[in-house]
PDB file of N, CA and C in Angstrom:
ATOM      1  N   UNK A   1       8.086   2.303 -20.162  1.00  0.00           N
ATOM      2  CA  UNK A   1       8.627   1.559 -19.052  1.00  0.00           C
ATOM      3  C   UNK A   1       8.288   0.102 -19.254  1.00  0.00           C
ATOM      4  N   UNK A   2       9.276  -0.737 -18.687  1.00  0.00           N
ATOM      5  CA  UNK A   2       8.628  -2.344 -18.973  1.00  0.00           C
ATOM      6  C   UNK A   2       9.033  -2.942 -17.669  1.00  0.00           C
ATOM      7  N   UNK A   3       8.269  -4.107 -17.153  1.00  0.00           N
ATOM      8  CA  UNK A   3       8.371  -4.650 -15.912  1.00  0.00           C
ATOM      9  C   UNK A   3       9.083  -6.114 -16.224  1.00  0.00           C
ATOM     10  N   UNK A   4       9.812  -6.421 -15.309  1.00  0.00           N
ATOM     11  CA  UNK A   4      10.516  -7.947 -15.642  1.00  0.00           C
ATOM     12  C   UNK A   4       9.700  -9.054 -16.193  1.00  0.00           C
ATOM     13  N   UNK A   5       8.196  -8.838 -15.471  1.00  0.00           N
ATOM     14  CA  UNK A   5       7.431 -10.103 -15.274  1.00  0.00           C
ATOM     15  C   UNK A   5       6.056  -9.147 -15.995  1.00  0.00           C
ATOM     16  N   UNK A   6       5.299 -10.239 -16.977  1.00  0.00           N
ATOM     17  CA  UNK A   6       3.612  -9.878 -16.816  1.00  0.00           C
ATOM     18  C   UNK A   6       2.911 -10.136 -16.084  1.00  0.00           C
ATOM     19  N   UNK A   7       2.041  -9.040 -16.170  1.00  0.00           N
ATOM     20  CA  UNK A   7       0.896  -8.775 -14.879  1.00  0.00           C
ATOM     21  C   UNK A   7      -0.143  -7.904 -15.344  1.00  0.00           C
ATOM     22  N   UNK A   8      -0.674  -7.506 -13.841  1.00  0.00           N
ATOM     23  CA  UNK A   8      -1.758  -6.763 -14.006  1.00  0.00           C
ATOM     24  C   UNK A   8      -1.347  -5.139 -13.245  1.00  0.00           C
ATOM     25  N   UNK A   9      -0.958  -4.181 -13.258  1.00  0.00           N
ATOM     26  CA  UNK A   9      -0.770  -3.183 -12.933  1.00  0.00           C
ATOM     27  C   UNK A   9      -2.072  -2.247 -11.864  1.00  0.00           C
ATOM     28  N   UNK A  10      -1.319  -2.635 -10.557  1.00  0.00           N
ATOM     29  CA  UNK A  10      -2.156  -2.361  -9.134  1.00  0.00           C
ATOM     30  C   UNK A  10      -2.265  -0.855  -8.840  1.00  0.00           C
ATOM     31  N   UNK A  11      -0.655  -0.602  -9.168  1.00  0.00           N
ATOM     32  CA  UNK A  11      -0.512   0.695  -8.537  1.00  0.00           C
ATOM     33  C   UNK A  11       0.136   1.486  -9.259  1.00  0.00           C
ATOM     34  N   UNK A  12       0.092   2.850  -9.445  1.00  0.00           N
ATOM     35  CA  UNK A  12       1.277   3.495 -10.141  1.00  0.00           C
ATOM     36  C   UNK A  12       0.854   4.956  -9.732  1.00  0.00           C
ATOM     37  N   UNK A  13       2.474   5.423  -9.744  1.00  0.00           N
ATOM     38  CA  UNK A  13       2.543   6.910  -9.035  1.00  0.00           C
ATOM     39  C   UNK A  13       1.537   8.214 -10.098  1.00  0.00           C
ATOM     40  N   UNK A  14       1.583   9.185  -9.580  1.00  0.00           N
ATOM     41  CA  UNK A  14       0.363  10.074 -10.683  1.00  0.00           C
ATOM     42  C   UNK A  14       1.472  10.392 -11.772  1.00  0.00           C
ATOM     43  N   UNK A  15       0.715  10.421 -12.766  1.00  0.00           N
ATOM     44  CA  UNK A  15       1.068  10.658 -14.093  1.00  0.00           C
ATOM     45  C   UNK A  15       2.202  12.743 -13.936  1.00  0.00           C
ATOM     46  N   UNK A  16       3.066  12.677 -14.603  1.00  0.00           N
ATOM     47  CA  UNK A  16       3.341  13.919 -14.513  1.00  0.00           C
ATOM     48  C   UNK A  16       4.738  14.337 -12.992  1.00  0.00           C
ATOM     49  N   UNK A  17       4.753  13.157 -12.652  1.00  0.00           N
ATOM     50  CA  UNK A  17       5.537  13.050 -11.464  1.00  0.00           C
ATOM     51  C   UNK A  17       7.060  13.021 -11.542  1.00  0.00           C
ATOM     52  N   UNK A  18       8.012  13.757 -11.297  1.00  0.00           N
ATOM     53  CA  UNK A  18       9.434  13.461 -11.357  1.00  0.00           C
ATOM     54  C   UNK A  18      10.209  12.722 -10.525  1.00  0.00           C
ATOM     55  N   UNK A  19      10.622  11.612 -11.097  1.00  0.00           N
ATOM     56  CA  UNK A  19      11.009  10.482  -9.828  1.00  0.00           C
ATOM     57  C   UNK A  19      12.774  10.240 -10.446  1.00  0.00           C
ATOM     58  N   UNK A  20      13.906   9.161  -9.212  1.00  0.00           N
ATOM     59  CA  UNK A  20      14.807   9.509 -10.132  1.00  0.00           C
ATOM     60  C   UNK A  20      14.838   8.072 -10.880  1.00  0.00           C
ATOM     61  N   UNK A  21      15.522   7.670 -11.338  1.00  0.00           N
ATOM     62  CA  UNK A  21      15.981   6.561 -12.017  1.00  0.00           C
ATOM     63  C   UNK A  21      15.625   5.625 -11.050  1.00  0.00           C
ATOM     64  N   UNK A  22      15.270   4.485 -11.427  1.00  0.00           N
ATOM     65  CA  UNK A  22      15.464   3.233 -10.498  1.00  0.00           C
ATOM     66  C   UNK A  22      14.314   3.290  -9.419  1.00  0.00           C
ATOM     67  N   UNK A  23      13.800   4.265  -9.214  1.00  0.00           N
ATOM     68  CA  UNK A  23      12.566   4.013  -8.317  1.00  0.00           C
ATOM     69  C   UNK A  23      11.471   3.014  -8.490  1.00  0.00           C
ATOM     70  N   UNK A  24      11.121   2.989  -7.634  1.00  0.00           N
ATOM     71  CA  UNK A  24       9.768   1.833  -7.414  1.00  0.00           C
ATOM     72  C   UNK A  24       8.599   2.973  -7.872  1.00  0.00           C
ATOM     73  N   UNK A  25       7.740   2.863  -9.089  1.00  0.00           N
ATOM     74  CA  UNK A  25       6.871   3.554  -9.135  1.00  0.00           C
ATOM     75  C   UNK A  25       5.608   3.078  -9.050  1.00  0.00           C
ATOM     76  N   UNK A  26       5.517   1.943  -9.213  1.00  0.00           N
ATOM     77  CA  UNK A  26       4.101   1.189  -9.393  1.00  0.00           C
ATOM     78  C   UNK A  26       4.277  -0.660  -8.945  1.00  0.00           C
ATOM     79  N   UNK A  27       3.091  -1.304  -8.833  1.00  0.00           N
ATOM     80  CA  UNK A  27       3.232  -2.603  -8.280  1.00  0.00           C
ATOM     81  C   UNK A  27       2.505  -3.113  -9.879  1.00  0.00           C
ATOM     82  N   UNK A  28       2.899  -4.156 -10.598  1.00  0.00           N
ATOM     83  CA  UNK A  28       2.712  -5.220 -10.856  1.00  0.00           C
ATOM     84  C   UNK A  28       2.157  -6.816 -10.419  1.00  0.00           C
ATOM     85  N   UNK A  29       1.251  -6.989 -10.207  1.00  0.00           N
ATOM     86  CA  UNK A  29       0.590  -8.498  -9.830  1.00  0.00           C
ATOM     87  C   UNK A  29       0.684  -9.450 -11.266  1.00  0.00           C
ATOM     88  N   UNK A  30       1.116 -10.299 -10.517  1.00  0.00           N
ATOM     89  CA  UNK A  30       1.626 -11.629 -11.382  1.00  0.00           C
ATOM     90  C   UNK A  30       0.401 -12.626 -11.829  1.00  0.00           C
ATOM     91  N   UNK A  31      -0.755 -12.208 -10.990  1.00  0.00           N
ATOM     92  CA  UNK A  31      -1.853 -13.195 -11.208  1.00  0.00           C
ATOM     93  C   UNK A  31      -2.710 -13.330 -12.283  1.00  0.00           C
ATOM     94  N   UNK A  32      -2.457 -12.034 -12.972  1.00  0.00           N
ATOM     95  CA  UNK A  32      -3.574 -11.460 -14.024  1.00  0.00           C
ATOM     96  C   UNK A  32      -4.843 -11.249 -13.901  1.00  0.00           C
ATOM     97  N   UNK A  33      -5.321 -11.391 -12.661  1.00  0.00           N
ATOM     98  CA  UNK A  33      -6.526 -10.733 -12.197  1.00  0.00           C
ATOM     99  C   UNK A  33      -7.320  -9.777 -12.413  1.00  0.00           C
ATOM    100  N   UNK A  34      -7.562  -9.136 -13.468  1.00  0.00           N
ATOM    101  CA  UNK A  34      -7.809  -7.483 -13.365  1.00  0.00           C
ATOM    102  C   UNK A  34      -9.022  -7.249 -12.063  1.00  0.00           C
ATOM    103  N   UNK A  35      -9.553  -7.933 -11.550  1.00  0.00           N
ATOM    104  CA  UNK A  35     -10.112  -7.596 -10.641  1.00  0.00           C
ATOM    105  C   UNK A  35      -9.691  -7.447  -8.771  1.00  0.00           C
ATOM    106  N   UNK A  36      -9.107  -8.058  -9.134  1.00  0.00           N
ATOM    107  CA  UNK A  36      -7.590  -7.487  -7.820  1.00  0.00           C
ATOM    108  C   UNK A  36      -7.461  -5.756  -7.439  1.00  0.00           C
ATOM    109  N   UNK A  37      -7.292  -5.468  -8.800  1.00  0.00           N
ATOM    110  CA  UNK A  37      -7.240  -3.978  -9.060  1.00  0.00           C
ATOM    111  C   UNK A  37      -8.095  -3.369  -7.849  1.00  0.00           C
ATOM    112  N   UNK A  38      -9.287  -3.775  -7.901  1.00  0.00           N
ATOM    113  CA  UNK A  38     -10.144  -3.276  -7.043  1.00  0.00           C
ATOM    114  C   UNK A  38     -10.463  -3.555  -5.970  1.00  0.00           C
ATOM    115  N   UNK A  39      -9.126  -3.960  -4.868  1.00  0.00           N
ATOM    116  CA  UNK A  39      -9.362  -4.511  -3.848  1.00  0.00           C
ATOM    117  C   UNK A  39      -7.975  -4.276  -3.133  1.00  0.00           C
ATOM    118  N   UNK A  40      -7.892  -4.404  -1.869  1.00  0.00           N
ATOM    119  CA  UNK A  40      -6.869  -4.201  -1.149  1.00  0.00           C
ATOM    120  C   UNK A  40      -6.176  -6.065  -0.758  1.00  0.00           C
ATOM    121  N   UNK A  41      -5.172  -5.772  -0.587  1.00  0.00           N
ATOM    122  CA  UNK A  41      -4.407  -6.760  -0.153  1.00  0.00           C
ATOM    123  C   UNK A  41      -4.419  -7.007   0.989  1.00  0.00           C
ATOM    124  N   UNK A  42      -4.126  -8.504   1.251  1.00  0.00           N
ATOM    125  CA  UNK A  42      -4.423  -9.194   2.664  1.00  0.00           C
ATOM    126  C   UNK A  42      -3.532  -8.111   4.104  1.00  0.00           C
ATOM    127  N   UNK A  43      -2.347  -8.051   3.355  1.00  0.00           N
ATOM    128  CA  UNK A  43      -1.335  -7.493   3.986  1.00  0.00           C
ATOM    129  C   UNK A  43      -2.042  -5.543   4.472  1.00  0.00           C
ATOM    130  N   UNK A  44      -1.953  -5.100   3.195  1.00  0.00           N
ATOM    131  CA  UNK A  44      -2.853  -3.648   3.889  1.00  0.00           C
ATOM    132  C   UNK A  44      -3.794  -3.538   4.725  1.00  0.00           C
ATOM    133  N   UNK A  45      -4.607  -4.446   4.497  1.00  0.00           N
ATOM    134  CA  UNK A  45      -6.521  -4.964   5.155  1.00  0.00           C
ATOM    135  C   UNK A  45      -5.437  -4.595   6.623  1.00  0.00           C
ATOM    136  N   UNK A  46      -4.238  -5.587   7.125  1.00  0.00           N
ATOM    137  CA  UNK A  46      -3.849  -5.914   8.516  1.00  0.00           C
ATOM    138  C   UNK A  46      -3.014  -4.510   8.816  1.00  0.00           C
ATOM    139  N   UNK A  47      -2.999  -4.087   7.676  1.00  0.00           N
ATOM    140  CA  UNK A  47      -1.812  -2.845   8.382  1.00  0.00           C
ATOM    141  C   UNK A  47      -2.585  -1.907   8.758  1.00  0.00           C
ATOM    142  N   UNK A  48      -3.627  -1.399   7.926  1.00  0.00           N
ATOM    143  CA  UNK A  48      -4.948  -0.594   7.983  1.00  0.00           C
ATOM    144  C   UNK A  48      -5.574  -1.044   9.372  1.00  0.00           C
ATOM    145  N   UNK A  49      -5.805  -2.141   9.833  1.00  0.00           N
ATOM    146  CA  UNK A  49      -6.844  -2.820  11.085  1.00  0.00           C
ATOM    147  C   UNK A  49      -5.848  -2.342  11.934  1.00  0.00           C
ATOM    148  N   UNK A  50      -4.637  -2.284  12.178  1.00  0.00           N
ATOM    149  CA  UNK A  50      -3.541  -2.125  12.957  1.00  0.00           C
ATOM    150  C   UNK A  50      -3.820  -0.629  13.344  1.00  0.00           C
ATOM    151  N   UNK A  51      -3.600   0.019  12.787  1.00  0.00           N
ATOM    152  CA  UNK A  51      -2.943   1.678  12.738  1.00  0.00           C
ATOM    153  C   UNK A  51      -4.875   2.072  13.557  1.00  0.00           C
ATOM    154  N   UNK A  52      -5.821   1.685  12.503  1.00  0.00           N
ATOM    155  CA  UNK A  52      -7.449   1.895  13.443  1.00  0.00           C
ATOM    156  C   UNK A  52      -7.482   1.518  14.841  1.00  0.00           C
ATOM    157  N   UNK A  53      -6.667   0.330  15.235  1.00  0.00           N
ATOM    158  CA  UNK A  53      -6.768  -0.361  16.613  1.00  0.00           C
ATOM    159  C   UNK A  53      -5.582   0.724  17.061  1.00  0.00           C
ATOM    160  N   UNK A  54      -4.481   1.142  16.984  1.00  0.00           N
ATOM    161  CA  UNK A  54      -3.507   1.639  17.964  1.00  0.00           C
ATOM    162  C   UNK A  54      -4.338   2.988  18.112  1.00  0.00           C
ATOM    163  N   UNK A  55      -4.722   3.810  16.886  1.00  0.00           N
ATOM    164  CA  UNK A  55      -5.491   4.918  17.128  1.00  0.00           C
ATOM    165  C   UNK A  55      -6.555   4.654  18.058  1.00  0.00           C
ATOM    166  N   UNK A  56      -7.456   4.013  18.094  1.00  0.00           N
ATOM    167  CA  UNK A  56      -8.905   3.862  19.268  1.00  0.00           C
ATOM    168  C   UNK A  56      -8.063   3.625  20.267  1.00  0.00           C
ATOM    169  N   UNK A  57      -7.496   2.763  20.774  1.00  0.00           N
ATOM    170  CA  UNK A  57      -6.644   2.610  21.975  1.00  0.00           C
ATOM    171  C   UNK A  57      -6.206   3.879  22.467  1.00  0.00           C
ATOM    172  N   UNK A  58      -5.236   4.378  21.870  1.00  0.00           N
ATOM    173  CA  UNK A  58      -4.516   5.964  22.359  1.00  0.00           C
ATOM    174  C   UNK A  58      -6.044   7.010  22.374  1.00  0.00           C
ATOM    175  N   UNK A  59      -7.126   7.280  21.516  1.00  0.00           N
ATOM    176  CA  UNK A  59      -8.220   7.858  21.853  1.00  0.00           C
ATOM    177  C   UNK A  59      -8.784   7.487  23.238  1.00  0.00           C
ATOM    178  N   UNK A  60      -9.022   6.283  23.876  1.00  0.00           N
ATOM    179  CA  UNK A  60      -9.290   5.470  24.690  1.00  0.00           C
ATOM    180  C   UNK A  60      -8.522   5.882  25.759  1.00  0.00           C
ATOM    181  N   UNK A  61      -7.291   6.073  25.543  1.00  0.00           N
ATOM    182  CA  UNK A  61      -6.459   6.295  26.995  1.00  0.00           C
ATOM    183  C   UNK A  61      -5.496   5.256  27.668  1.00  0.00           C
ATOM    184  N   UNK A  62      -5.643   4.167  26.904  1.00  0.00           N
ATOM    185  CA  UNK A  62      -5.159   2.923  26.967  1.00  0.00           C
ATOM    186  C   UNK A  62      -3.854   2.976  26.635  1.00  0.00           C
ATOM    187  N   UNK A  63      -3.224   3.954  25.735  1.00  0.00           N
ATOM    188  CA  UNK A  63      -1.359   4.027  25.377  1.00  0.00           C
ATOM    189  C   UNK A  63      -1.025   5.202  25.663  1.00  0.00           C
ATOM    190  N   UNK A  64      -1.648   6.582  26.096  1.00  0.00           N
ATOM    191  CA  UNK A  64      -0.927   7.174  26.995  1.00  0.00           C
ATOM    192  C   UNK A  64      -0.293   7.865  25.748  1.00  0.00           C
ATOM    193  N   UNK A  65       0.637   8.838  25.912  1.00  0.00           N
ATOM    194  CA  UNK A  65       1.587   9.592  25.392  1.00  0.00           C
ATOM    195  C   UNK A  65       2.819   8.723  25.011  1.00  0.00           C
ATOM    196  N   UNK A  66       3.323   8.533  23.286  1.00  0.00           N
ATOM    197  CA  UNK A  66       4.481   7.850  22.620  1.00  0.00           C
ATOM    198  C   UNK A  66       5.579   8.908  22.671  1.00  0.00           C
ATOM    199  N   UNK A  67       6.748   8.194  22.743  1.00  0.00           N
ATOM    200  CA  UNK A  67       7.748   9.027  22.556  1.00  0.00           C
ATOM    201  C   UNK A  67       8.557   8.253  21.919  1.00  0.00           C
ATOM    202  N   UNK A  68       9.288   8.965  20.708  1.00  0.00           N
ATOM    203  CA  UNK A  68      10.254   7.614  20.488  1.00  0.00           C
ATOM    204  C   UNK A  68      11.820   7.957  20.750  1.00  0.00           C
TER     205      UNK A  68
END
């Protein structure tokens, strides 16, 4: 497989996996960091803090029953 751009390879699906053509299987970082690797992104850190805060809230009693 080859990526448009060099990088450092963040993510990639498990080895042995059947995906179809054209899928997104893995992330590429442009920075060359290899130590990136071992760290989460600004963006997850907030999505992760998000999903912990709506969960304690609804534990809490504070959101009640969702329906969508």
């Amino acid at each position: 497989m080859r990526a448009a751009f060099d990088g450092v390879v963040r993510g990639l699906i498990m080895n042995g996996r059947e995906v179809p053509q054209g899928l997104k299987i893995g992330d590429v970082d442009p920075r060359l960091v290899t130590d990136h690797c071992y760290t989460i992104s600004d963006k997850a850190r907030a999505l992760g803090g998000s999903v912990l805060e709506a969960i304690l809230m609804w534990k809490s009693g504070v959101l009640g029953v969702c329906s969508i």
